[in-house]
C-alpha atoms as a PDB file:
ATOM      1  CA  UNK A   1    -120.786-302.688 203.403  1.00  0.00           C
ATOM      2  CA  UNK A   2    -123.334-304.726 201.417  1.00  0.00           C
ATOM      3  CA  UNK A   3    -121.988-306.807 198.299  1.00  0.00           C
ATOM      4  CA  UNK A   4    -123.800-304.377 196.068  1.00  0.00           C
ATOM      5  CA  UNK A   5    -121.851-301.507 197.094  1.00  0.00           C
ATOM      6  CA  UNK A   6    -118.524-303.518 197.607  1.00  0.00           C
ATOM      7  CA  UNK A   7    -119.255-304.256 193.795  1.00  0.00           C
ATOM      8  CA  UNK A   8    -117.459-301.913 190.953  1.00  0.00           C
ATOM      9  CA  UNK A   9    -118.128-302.407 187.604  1.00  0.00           C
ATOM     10  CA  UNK A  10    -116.081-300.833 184.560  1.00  0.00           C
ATOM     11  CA  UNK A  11    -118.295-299.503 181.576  1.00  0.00           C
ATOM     12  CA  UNK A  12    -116.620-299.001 178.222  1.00  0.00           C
ATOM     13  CA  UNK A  13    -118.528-296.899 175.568  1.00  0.00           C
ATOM     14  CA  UNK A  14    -120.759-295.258 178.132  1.00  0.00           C
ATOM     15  CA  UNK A  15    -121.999-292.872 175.472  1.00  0.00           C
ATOM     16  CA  UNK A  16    -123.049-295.354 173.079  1.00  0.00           C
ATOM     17  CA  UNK A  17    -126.692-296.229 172.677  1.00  0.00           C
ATOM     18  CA  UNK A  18    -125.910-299.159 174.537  1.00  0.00           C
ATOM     19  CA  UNK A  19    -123.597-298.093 176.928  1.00  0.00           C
ATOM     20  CA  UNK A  20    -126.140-295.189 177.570  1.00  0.00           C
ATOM     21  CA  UNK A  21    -128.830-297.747 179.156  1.00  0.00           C
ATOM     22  CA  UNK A  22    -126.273-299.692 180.297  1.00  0.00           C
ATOM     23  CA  UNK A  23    -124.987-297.638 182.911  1.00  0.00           C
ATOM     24  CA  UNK A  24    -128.439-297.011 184.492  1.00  0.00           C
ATOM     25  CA  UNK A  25    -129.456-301.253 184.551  1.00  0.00           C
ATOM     26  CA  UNK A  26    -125.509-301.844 185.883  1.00  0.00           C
ATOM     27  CA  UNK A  27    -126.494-299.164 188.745  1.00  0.00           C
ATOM     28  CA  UNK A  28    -128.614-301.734 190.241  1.00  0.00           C
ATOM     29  CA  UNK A  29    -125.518-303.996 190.376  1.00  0.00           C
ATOM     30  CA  UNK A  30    -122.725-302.017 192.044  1.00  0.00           C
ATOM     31  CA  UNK A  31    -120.943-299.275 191.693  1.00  0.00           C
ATOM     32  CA  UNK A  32    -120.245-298.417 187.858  1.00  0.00           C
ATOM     33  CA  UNK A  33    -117.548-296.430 187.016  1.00  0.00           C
ATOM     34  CA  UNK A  34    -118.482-295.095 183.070  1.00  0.00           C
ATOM     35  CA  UNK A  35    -115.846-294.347 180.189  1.00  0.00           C
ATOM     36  CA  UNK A  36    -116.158-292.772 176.582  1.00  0.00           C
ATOM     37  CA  UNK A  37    -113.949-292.546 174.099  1.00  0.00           C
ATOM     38  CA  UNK A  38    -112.675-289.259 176.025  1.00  0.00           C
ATOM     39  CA  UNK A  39    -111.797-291.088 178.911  1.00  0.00           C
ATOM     40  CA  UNK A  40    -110.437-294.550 177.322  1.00  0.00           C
ATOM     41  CA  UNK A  41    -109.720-294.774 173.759  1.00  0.00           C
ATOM     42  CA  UNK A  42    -109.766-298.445 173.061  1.00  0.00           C
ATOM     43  CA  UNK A  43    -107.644-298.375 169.670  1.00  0.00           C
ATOM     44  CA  UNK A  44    -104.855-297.232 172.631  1.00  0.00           C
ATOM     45  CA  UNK A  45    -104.174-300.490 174.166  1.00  0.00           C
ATOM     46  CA  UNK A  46    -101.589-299.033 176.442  1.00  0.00           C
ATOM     47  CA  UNK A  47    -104.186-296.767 178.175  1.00  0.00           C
ATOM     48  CA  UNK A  48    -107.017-298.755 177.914  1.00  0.00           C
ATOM     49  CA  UNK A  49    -105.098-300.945 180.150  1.00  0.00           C
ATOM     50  CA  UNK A  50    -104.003-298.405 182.375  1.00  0.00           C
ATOM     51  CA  UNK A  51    -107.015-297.183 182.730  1.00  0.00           C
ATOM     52  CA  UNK A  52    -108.240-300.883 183.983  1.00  0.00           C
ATOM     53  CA  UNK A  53    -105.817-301.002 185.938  1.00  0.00           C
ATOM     54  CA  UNK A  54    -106.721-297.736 187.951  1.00  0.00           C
ATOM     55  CA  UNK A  55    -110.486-298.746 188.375  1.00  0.00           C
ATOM     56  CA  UNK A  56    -109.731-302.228 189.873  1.00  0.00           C
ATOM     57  CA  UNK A  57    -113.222-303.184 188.904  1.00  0.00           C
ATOM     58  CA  UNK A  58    -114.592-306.428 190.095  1.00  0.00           C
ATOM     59  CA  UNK A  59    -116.403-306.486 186.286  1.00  0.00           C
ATOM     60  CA  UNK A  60    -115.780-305.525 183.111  1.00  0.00           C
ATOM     61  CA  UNK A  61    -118.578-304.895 180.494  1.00  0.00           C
ATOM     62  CA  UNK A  62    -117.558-303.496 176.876  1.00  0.00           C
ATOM     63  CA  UNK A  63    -120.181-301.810 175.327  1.00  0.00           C
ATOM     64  CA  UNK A  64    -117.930-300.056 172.698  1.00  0.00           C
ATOM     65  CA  UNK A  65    -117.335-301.297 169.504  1.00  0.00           C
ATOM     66  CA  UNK A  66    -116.837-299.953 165.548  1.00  0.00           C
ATOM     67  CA  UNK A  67    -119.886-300.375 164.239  1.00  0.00           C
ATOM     68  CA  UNK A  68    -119.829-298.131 160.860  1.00  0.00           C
ATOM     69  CA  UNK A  69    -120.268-301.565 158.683  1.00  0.00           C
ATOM     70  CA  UNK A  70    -119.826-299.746 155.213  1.00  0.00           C
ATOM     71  CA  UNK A  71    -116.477-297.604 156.501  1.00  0.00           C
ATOM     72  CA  UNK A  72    -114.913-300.612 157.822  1.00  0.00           C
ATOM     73  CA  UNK A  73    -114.494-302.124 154.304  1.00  0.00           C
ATOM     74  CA  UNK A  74    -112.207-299.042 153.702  1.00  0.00           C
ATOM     75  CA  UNK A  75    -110.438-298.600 157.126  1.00  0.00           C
ATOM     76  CA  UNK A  76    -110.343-302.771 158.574  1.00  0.00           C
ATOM     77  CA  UNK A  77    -107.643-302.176 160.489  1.00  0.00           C
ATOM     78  CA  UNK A  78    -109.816-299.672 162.755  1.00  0.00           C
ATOM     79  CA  UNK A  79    -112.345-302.098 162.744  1.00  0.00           C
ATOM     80  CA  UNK A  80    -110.209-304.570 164.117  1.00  0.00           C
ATOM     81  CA  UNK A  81    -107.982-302.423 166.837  1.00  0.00           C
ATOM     82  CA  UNK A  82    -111.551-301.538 168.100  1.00  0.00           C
ATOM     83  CA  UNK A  83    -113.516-304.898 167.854  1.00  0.00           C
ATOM     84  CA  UNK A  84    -110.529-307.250 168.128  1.00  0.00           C
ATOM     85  CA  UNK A  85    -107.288-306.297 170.078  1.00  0.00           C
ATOM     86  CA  UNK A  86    -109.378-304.064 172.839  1.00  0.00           C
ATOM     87  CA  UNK A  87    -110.961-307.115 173.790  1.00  0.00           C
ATOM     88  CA  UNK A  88    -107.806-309.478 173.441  1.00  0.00           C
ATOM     89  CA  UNK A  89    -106.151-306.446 175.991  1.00  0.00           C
ATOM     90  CA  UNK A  90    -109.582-306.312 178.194  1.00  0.00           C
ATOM     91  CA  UNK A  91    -109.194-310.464 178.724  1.00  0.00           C
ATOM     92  CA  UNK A  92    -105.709-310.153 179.694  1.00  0.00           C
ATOM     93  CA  UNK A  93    -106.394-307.212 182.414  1.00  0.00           C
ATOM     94  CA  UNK A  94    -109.179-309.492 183.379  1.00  0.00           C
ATOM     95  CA  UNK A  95    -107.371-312.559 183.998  1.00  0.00           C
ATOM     96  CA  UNK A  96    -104.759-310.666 185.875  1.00  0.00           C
ATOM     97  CA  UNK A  97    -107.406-309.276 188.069  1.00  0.00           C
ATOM     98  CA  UNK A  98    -109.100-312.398 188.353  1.00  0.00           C
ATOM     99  CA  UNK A  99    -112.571-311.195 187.493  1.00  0.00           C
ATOM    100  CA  UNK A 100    -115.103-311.375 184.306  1.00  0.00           C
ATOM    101  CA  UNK A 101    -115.708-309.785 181.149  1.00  0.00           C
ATOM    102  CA  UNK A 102    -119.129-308.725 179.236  1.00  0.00           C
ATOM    103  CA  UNK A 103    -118.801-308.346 175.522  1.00  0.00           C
ATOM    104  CA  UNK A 104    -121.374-307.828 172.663  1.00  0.00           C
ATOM    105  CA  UNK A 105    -121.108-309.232 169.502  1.00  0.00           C
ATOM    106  CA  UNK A 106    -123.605-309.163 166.273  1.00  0.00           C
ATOM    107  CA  UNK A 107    -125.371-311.231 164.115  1.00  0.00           C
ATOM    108  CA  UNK A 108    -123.309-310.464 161.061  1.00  0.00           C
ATOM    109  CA  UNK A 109    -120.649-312.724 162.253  1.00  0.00           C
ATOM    110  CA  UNK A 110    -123.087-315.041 160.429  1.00  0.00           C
ATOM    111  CA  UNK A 111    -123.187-315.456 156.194  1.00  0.00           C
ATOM    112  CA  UNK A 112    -127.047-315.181 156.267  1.00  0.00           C
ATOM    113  CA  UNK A 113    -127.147-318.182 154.500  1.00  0.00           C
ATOM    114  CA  UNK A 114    -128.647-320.815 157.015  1.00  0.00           C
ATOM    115  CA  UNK A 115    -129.563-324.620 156.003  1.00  0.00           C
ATOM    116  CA  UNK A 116    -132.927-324.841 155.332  1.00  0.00           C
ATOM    117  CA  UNK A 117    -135.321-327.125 157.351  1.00  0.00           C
ATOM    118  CA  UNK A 118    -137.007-329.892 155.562  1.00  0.00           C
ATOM    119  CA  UNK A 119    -140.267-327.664 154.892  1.00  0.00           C
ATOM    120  CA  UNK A 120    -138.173-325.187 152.935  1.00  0.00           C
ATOM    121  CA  UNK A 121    -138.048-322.290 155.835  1.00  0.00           C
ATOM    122  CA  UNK A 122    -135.324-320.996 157.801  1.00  0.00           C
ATOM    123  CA  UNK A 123    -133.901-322.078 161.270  1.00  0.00           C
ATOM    124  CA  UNK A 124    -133.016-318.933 163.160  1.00  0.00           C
ATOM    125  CA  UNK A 125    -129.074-318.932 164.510  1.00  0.00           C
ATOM    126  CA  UNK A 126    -128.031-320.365 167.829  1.00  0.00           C
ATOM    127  CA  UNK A 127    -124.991-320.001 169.268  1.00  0.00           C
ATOM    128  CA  UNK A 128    -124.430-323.731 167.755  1.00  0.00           C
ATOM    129  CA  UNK A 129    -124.344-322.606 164.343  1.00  0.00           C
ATOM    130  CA  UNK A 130    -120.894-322.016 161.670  1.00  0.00           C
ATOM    131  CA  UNK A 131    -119.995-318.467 161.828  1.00  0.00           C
ATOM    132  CA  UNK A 132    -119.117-317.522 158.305  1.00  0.00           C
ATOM    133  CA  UNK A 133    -118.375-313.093 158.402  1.00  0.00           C
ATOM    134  CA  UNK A 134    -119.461-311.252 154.897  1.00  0.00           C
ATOM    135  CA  UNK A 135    -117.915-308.542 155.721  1.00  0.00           C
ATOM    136  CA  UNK A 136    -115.132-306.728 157.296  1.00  0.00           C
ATOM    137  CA  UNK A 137    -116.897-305.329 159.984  1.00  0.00           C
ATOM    138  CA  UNK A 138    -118.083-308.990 160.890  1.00  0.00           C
ATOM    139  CA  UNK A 139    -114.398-310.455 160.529  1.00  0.00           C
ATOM    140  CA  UNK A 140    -113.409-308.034 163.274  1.00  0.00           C
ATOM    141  CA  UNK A 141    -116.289-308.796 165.980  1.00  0.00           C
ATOM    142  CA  UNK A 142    -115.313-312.570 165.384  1.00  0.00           C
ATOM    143  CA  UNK A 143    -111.839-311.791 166.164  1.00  0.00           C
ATOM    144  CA  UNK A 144    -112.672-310.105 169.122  1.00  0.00           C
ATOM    145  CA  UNK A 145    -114.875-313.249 169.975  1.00  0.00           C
ATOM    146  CA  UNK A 146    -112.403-315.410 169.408  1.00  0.00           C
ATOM    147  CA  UNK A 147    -109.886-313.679 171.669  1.00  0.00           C
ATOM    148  CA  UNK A 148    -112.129-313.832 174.374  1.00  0.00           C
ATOM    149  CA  UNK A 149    -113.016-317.176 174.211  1.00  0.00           C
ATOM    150  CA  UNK A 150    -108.974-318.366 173.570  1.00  0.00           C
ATOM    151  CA  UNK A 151    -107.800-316.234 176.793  1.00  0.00           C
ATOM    152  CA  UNK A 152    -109.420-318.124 178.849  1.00  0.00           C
ATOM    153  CA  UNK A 153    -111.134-315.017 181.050  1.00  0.00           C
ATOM    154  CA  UNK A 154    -114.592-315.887 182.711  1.00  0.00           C
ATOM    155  CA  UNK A 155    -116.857-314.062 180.319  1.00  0.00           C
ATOM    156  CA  UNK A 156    -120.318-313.838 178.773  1.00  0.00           C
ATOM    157  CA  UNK A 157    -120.201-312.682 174.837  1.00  0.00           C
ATOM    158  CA  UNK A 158    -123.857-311.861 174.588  1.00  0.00           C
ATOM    159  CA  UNK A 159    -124.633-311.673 170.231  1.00  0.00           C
ATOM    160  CA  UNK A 160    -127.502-309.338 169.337  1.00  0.00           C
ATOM    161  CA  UNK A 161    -129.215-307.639 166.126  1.00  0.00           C
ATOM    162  CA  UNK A 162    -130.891-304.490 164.786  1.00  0.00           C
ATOM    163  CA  UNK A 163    -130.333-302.284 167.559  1.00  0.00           C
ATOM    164  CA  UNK A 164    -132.091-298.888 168.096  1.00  0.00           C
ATOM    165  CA  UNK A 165    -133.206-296.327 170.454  1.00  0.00           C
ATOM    166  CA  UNK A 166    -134.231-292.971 170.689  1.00  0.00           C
ATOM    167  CA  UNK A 167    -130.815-291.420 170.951  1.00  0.00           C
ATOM    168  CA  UNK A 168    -127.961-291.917 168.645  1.00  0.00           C
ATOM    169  CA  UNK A 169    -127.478-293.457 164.810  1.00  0.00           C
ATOM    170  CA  UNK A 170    -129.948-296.013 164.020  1.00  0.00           C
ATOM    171  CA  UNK A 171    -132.730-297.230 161.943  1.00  0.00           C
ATOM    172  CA  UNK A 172    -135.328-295.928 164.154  1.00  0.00           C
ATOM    173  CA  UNK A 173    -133.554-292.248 164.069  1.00  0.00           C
ATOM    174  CA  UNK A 174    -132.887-292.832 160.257  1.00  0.00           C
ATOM    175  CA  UNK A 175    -136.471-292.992 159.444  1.00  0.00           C
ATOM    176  CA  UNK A 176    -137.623-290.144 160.932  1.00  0.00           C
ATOM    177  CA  UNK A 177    -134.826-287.902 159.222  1.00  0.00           C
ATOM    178  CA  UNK A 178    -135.856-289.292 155.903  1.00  0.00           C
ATOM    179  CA  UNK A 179    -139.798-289.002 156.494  1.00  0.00           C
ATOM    180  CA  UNK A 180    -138.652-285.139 157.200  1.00  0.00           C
ATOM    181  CA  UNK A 181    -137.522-284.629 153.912  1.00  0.00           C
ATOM    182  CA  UNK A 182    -139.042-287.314 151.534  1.00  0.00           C
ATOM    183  CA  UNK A 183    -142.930-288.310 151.122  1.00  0.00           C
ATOM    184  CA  UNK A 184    -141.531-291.882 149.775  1.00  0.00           C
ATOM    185  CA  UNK A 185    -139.143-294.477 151.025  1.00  0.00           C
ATOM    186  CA  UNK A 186    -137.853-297.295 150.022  1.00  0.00           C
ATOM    187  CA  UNK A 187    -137.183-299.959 152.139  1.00  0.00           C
ATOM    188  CA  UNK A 188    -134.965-303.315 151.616  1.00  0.00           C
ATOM    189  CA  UNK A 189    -137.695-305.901 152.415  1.00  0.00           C
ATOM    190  CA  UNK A 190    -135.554-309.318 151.692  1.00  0.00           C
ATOM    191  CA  UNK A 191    -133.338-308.722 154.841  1.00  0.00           C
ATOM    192  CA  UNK A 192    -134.198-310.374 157.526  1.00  0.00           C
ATOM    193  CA  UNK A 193    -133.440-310.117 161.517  1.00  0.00           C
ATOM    194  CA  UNK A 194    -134.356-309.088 165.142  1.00  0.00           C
ATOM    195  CA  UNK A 195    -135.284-305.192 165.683  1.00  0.00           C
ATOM    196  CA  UNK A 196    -134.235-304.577 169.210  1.00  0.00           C
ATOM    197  CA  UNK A 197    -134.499-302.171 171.832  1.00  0.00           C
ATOM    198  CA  UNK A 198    -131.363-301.440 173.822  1.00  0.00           C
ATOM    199  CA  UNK A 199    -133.365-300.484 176.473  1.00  0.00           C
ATOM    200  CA  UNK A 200    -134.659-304.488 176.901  1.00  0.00           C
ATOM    201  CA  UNK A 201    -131.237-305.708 176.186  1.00  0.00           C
ATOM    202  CA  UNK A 202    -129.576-303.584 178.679  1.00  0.00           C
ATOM    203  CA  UNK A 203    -132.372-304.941 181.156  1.00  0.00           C
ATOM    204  CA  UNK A 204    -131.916-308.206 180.189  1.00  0.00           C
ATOM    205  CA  UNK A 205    -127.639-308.066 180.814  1.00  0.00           C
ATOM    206  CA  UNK A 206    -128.508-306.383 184.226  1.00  0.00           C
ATOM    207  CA  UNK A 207    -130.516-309.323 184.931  1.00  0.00           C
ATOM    208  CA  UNK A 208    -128.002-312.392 183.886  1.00  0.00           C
ATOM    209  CA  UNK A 209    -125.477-310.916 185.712  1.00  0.00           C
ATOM    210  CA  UNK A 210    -127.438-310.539 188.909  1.00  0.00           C
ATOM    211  CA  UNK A 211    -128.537-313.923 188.786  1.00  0.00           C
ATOM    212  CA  UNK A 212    -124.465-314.773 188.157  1.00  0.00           C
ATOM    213  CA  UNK A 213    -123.518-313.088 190.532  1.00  0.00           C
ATOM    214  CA  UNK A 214    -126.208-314.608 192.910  1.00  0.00           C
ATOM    215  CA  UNK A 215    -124.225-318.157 192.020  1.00  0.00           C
ATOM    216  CA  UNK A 216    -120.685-316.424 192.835  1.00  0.00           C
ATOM    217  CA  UNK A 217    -119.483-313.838 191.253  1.00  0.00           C
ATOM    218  CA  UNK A 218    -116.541-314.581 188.375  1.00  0.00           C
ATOM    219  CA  UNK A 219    -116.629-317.916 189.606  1.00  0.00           C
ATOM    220  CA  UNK A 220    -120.298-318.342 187.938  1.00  0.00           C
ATOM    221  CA  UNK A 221    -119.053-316.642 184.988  1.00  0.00           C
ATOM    222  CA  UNK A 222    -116.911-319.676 185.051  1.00  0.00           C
ATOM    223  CA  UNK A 223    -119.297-321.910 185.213  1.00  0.00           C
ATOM    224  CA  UNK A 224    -122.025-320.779 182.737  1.00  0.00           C
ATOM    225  CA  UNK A 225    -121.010-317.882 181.183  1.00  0.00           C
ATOM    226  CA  UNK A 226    -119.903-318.497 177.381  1.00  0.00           C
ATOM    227  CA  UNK A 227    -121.998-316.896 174.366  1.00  0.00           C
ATOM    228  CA  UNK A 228    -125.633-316.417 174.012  1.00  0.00           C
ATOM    229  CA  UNK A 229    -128.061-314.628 171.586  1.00  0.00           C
ATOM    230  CA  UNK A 230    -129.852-311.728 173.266  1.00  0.00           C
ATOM    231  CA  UNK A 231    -132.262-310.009 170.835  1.00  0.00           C
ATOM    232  CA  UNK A 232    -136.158-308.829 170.871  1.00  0.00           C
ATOM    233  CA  UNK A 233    -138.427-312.068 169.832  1.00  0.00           C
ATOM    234  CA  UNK A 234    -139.368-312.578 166.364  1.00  0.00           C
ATOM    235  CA  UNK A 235    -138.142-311.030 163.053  1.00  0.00           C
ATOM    236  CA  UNK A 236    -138.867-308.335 160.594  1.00  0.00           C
ATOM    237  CA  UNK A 237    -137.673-307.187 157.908  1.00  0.00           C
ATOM    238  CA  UNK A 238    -136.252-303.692 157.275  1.00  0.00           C
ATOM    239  CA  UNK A 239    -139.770-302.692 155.202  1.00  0.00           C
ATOM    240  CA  UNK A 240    -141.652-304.622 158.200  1.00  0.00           C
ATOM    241  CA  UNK A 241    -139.832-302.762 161.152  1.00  0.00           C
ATOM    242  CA  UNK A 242    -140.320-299.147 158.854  1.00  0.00           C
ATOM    243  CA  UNK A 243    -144.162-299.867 158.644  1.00  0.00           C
ATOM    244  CA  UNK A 244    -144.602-300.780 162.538  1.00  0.00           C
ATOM    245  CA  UNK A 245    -142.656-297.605 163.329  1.00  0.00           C
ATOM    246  CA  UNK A 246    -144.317-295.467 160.865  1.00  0.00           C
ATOM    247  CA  UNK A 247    -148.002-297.124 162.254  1.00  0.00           C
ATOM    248  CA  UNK A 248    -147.410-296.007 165.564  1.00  0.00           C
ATOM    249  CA  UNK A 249    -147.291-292.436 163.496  1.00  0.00           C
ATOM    250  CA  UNK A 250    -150.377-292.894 162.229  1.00  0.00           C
ATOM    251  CA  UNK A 251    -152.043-293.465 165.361  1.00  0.00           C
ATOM    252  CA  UNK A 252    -150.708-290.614 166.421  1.00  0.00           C
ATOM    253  CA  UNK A 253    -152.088-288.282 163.821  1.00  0.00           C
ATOM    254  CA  UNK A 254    -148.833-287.988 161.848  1.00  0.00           C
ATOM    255  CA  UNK A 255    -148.080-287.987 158.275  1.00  0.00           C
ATOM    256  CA  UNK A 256    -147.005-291.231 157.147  1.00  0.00           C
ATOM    257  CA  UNK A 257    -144.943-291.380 154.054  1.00  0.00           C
ATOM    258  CA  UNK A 258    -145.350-294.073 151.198  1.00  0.00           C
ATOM    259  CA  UNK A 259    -143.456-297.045 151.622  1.00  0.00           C
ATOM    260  CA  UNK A 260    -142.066-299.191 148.820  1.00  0.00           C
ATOM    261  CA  UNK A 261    -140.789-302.401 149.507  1.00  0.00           C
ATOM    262  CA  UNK A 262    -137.488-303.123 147.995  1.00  0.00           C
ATOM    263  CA  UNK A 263    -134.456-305.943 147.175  1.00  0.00           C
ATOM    264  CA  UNK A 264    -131.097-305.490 148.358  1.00  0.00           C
ATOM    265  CA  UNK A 265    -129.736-305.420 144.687  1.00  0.00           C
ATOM    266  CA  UNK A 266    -131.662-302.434 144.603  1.00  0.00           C
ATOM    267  CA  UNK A 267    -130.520-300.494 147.333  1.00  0.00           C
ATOM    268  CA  UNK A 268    -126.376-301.086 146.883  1.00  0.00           C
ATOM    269  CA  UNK A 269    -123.962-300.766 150.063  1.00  0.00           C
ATOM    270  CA  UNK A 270    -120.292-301.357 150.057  1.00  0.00           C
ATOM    271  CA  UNK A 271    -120.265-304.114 152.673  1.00  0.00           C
ATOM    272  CA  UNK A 272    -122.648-307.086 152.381  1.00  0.00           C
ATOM    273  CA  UNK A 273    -125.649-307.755 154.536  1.00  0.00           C
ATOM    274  CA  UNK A 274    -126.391-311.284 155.930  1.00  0.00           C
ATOM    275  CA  UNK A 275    -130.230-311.629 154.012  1.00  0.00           C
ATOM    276  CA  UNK A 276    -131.120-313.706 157.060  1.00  0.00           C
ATOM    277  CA  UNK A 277    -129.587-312.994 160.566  1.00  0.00           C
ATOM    278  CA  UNK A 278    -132.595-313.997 163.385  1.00  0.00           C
ATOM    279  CA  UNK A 279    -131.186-315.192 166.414  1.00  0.00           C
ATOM    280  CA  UNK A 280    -132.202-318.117 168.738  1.00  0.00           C
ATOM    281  CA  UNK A 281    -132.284-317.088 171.983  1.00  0.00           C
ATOM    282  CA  UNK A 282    -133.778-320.218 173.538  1.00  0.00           C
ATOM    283  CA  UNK A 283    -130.105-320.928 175.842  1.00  0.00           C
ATOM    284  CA  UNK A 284    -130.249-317.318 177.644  1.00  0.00           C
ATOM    285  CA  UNK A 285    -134.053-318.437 178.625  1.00  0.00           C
ATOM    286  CA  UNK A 286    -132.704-322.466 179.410  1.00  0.00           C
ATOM    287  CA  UNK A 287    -130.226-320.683 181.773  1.00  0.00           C
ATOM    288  CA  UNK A 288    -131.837-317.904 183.461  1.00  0.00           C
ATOM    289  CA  UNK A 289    -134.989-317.745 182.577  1.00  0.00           C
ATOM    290  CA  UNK A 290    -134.477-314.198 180.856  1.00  0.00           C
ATOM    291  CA  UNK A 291    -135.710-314.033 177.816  1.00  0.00           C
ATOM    292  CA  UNK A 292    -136.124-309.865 175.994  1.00  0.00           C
ATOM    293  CA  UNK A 293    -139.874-308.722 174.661  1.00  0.00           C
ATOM    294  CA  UNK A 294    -141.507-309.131 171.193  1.00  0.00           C
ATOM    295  CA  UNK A 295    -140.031-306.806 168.769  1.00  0.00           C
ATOM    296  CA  UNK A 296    -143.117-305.368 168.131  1.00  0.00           C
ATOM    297  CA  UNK A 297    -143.718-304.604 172.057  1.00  0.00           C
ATOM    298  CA  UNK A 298    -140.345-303.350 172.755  1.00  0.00           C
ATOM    299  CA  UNK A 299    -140.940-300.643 170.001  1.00  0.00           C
ATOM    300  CA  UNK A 300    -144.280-299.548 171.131  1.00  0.00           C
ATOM    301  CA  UNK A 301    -142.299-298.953 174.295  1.00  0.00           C
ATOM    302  CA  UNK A 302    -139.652-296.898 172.979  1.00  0.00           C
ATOM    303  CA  UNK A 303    -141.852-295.318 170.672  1.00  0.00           C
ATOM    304  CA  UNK A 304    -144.300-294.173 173.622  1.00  0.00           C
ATOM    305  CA  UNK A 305    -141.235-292.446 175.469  1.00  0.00           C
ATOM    306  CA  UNK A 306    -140.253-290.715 171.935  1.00  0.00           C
ATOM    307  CA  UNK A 307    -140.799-286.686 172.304  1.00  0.00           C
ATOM    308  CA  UNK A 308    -143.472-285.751 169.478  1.00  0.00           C
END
C-alpha cells in the first residue's frame, strides 16, 4: 500500500463552493472521505465528533463555515456554533487522534482600516497584522481561529477573500442574476480586496499539504504550519471585479449592462464591510513556493469554463 492510499482525509462542507473543488485537489492526496451538512451538522458538536471519530482520518480539512455576513448580525450565536465551537471540537478530535487540521478563515477578521505607509497608500494585511472584527460574522471566524491556535493541534488556518465560482452564492453568480433583470448596476467601488477563484485556492491547499506531507506528515504541520493568506494576486474593487467579469461578456458578444460606480454609504448593509481587506500572501510563497494566479487570470479561467 503506497502512502497515498494509506492516507484518509476528512472533508467538512463538501458541498460548499469550496469544499466542492476541494474534494477533487484532496483526491490527489489520499483517500477523502466528503461530508455535508446532511452527513455532519457542525452546530451538533456531539455528532460532529462522532462522526470524526468513525472516519479515523489521518487529516482534517474544514471547508464549512457560516458565511451569510448580514444574517449573522441577527442570529451570532449560529455564527459562532458554526465558525467557533466546530473548530474548538475539530482540534480536540484532532489532538486525540494525533493528526492535523485545515481551516479557512477571511479577511474580515480585519477592521479595513490599515496604517498607511509614508507615501499615503495602503500596506496589504499579513498574517503579522492586529485583527480588529467589524462585524459579527468576523468575531466568530476569529474565535474559531483562536481556538485552533490555543488547542495546540498541528494545523494550517489558511485566510482568504472574495471568493467565487461558477456554482453556488457569490459575486460572480450575483451579477449575472442582476444583468438578467436590470440594464444598470450599481456597484460599491470604495471596497477594496482580493477576487478569488476557489478553483486556484483549492489547488493551491492541495499543493501545501503535499509538500507537508513530503516533510512528515502532522509532524510538518508542527513544524510550519500556523496561518497564512491564500488569495488571487492583486486587488479590485467590487465596480473593478463587475467590469472585468462583465468585459469578458463583451468579448463574447453579450449585452453588457451600464455600470455605475458607487460608495458604500450608498449601498447600506446591516453588517459592516472592511473598505480595505487585500491580503499579503508573500509567507505561503517564502514557505512553499506556492503562490495562487492574478485575479484577473484566475477569472478569465473560470469565466472560459462558464456555460453560455
Amino acid at each position: 500500500m503506497t502512502a497515498r492510499e494509506s492516507r484518509r482525509i476528512l472533508l467538512l462542507g463538501r458541498h460548499g463552493q469550496l469544499g466542492f473543488e476541494l474534494e477533487r485537489t484532496l483526491s490527489t492526496l489520499g483517500d477523502v472521505i466528503a461530508c455535508g451538512r446532511g452527513d455532519c451538522d457542525l452546530a451538533d458538536a456531539t455528532a460532529l465528533a462522532a462522526a470524526i471519530e468513525a472516519a479515523r482520518p489521518d487529516l482534517i480539512v474544514n471547508a464549512a463555515a457560516y458565511t451569510a455576513v448580514d444574517a449573522a448580525e441577527d442570529d451570532e450565536a449560529t455564527a459562532f456554533a458554526i465558525n467557533a465551537i466546530a473548530p474548538a471540537t475539530l482540534t480536540a478530535a484532532a489532538r486525540r487522534l494525533g493528526i492535523g487540521l485545515v481551516h479557512f478563515s477571511t479577511d474580515y477578521v480585519f477592521d479595513g482600516a490599515p496604517a498607511a505607509r509614508a507615501d499615503g497608500t495602503r500596506p496589504p494585511y499579513d498574517e503579522t497584522q492586529p485583527v480588529a472584527p467589524q462585524g459579527a460574522y468576523g468575531r466568530s471566524k476569529l474565535a474559531g481561529e483562536e481556538a485552533i491556535r490555543l488547542s495546540g493541534c498541528a494545523h494550517f488556518i489558511f485566510r482568504t477573500a472574495w471568493v467565487y465560482a461558477n456554482r453556488g452564492r457569490n459575486f460572480l453568480n450575483t451579477m449575472e442574476r442582476l444583468a438578467a433583470e436590470r440594464d444598470r448596476l450599481s456597484i460599491v467601488d470604495d471596497q477594496i480586496g482580493n477576487p478569488t477563484w476557489v478553483r486556484s485556492l483549492a489547488e493551491a491547499t492541495a499543493q501545501i499539504l503535499a509538500l507537508s506531507w513530503a516533510q512528515g506528515g502532522a509532524a510538518a504541520l508542527e513544524r510550519v504550519g500556523g496561518t497564512y493568506h491564500l488569495a488571487c494576486a492583486g486587488a479590485a474593487s467590487w465596480f473593478q471585479f463587475a467590469h472585468a467579469i462583465f468585459a469578458h461578456w463583451g468579448d463574447e458578444g453579450r449585452p453588457v449592462p451600464q455600470l455605475v460606480p458607487i460608495t458604500t454609504p450608498e449601498y447600506p448593509t446591516r453588517a459592516k464591510r472592511p473598505a480595505w481587506s487585500v491580503l499579503d500572501c508573500k509567507k505561503a510563497y517564502a514557505t512553499f513556493g506556492v503562490q495562487l494566479p492574478g485575479w484577473q487570470a484566475a477569472l478569465a479561467l473560470c469565466l472560459a469554463e462558464r456555460p453560455s
